[in-house]
Protein backbone atom coordinates (compact mmCIF):
# COMPACT_ATOMS: atom_id res chain seq x y z
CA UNK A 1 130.91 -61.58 178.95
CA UNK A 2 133.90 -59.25 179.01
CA UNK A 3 135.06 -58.03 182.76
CA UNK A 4 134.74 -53.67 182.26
CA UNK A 5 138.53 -51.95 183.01
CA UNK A 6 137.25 -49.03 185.20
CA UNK A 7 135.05 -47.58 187.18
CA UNK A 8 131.27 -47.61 186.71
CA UNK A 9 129.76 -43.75 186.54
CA UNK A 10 127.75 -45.03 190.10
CA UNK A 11 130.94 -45.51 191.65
CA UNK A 12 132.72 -42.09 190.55
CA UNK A 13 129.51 -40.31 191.82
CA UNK A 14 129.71 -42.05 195.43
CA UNK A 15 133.45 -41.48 195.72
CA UNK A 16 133.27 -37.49 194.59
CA UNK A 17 130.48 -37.51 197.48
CA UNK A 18 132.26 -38.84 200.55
CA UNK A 19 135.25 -36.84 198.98
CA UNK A 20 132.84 -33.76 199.56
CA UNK A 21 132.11 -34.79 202.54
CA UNK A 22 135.54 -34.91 203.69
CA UNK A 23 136.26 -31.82 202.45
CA UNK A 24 133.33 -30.20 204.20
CA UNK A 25 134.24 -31.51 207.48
CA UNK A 26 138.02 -30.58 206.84
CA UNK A 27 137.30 -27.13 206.62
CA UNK A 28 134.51 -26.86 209.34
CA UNK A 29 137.40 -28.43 211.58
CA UNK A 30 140.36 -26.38 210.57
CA UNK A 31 138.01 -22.91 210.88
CA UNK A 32 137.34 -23.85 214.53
CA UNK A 33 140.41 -24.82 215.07
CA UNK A 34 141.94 -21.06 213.98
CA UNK A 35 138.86 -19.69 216.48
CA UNK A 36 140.47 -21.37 219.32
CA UNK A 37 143.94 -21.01 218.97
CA UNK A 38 143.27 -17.08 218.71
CA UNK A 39 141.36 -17.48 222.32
CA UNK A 40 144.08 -19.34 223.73
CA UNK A 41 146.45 -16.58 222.11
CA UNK A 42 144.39 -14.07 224.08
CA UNK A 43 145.10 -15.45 227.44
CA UNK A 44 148.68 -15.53 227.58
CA UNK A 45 149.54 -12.48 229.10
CA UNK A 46 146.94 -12.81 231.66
CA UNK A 47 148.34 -16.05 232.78
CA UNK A 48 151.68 -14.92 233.33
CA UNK A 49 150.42 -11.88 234.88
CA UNK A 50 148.95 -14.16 237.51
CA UNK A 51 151.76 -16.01 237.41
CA UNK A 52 154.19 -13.56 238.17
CA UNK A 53 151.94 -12.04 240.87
CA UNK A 54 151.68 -15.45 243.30
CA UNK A 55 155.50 -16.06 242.83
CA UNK A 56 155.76 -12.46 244.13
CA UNK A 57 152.43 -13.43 247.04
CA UNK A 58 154.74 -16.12 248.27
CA UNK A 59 157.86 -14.49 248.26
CA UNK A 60 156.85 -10.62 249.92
CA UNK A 61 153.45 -11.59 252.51
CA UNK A 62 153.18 -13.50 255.87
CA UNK A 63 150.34 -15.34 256.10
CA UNK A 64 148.01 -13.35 257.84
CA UNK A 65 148.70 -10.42 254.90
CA UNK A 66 147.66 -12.89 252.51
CA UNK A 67 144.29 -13.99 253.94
CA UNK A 68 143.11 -10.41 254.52
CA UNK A 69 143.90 -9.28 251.10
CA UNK A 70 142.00 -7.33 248.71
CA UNK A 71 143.37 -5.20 246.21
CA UNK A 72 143.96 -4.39 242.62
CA UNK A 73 146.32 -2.56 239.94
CA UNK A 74 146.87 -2.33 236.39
CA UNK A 75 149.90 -4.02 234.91
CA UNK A 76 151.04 -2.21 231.71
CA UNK A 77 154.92 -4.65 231.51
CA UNK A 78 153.25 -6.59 228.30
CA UNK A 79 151.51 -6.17 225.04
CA UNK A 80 148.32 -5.18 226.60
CA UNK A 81 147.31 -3.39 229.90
CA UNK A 82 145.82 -6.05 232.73
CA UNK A 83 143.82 -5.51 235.26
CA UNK A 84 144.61 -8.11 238.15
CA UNK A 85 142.53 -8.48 241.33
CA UNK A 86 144.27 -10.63 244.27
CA UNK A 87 141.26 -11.47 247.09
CA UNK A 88 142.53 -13.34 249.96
CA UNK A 89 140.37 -15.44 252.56
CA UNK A 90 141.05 -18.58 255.31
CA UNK A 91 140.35 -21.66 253.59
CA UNK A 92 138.42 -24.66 254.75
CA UNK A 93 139.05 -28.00 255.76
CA UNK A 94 136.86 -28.79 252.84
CA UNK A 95 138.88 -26.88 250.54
CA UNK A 96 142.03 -28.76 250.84
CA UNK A 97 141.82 -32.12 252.82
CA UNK A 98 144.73 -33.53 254.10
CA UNK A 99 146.64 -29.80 254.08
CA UNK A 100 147.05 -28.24 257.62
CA UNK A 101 144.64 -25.02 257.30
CA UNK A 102 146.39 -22.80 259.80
CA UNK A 103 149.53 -22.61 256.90
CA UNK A 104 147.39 -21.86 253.74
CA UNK A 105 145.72 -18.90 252.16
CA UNK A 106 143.05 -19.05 249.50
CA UNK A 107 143.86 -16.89 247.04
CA UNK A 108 141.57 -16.18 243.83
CA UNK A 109 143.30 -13.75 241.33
CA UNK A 110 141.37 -12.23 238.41
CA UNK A 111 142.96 -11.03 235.69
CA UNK A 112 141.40 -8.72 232.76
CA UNK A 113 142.33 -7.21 229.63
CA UNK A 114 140.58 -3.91 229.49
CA UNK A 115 139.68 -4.42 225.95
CA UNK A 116 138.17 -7.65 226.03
CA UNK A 117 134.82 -8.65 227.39
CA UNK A 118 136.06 -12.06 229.18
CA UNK A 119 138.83 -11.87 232.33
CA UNK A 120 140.50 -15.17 232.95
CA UNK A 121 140.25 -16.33 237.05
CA UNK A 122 142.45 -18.58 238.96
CA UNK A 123 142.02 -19.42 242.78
CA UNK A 124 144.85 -21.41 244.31
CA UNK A 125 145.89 -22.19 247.85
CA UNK A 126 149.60 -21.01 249.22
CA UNK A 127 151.44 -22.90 251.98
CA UNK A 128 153.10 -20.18 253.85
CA UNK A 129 155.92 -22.17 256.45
C-alpha cells in the first residue's frame, strides 16, 4: 500500500475545532480583559485624590487633630469631581503590632465619584513623631 501525502478529512475537522475553541476563548479573554482595564481606568483619580490628601494629613495635623477627625469636601482639581471623606480614630494594639500606639492615627479615607455607583476606600495608619 501507498503512504497518503496529507491530511485525512478526520484530522482537518479536529484541528478547525480546537482552532474554534481557541478562538472562542481568545475573545471571551480579551472582552474581559477591556472590562477591567476600564474599572481600573475609573479609579485613578480617586487614588491620587487620597493620595494627595494623607501627604497633606501628615504634613498640616498633630496627632491628636488626626484621631478626632471627621470631615469631607469635594475635590473638583481633576477630570471628574470627588467626594473624599477623611474619619480619624485611636488605633489598637491589634491593629498594628509591634508599632507604638500613642504615635499613630487610623485613618480610613473614602473617596467617590459622584457619577459612579462604587467609591474606592483606603484605611491606613500615620506615625506622627
Amino acid at each position: 500500500m501507498r503512504a497518503s501525502k496529507g491530511l485525512t478529512m478526520l484530522e482537518v475537522l479536529i484541528a478547525l475545532g480546537i482552532l474554534g475553541v481557541i478562538a472562542t476563548l481568545y475573545a471571551q479573554t480579551s472582552r474581559s480583559a477591556q472590562k477591567m482595564t476600564g474599572k481600573s481606568e475609573n479609579w485613578d483619580q480617586e487614588g491620587i485624590a487620597i493620595e494627595k490628601t494623607l501627604e497633606n494629613l501628615r504634613v498640616d495635623h498633630t496627632l491628636p487633630a488626626l484621631r478626632s477627625m471627621d470631615t469631607s469636601w469635594v475635590d473638583r482639581k481633576g477630570q471628574f469631581a470627588i467626594t473624599l471623606r477623611v474619619k480619624g480614630s485611636e488605633p489598637t494594639a491589634a491593629d498594628c503590632p509591634g508599632y507604638p500606639v500613642t504615635r499613630l492615627a487610623k485613618m480610613v479615607l473614602v473617596a467617590k465619584r459622584e457619577s459612579a455607583k462604587d467609591s474606592l476606600v483606603a484605611t491606613t495608619f500615620l506615625l506622627v513623631p
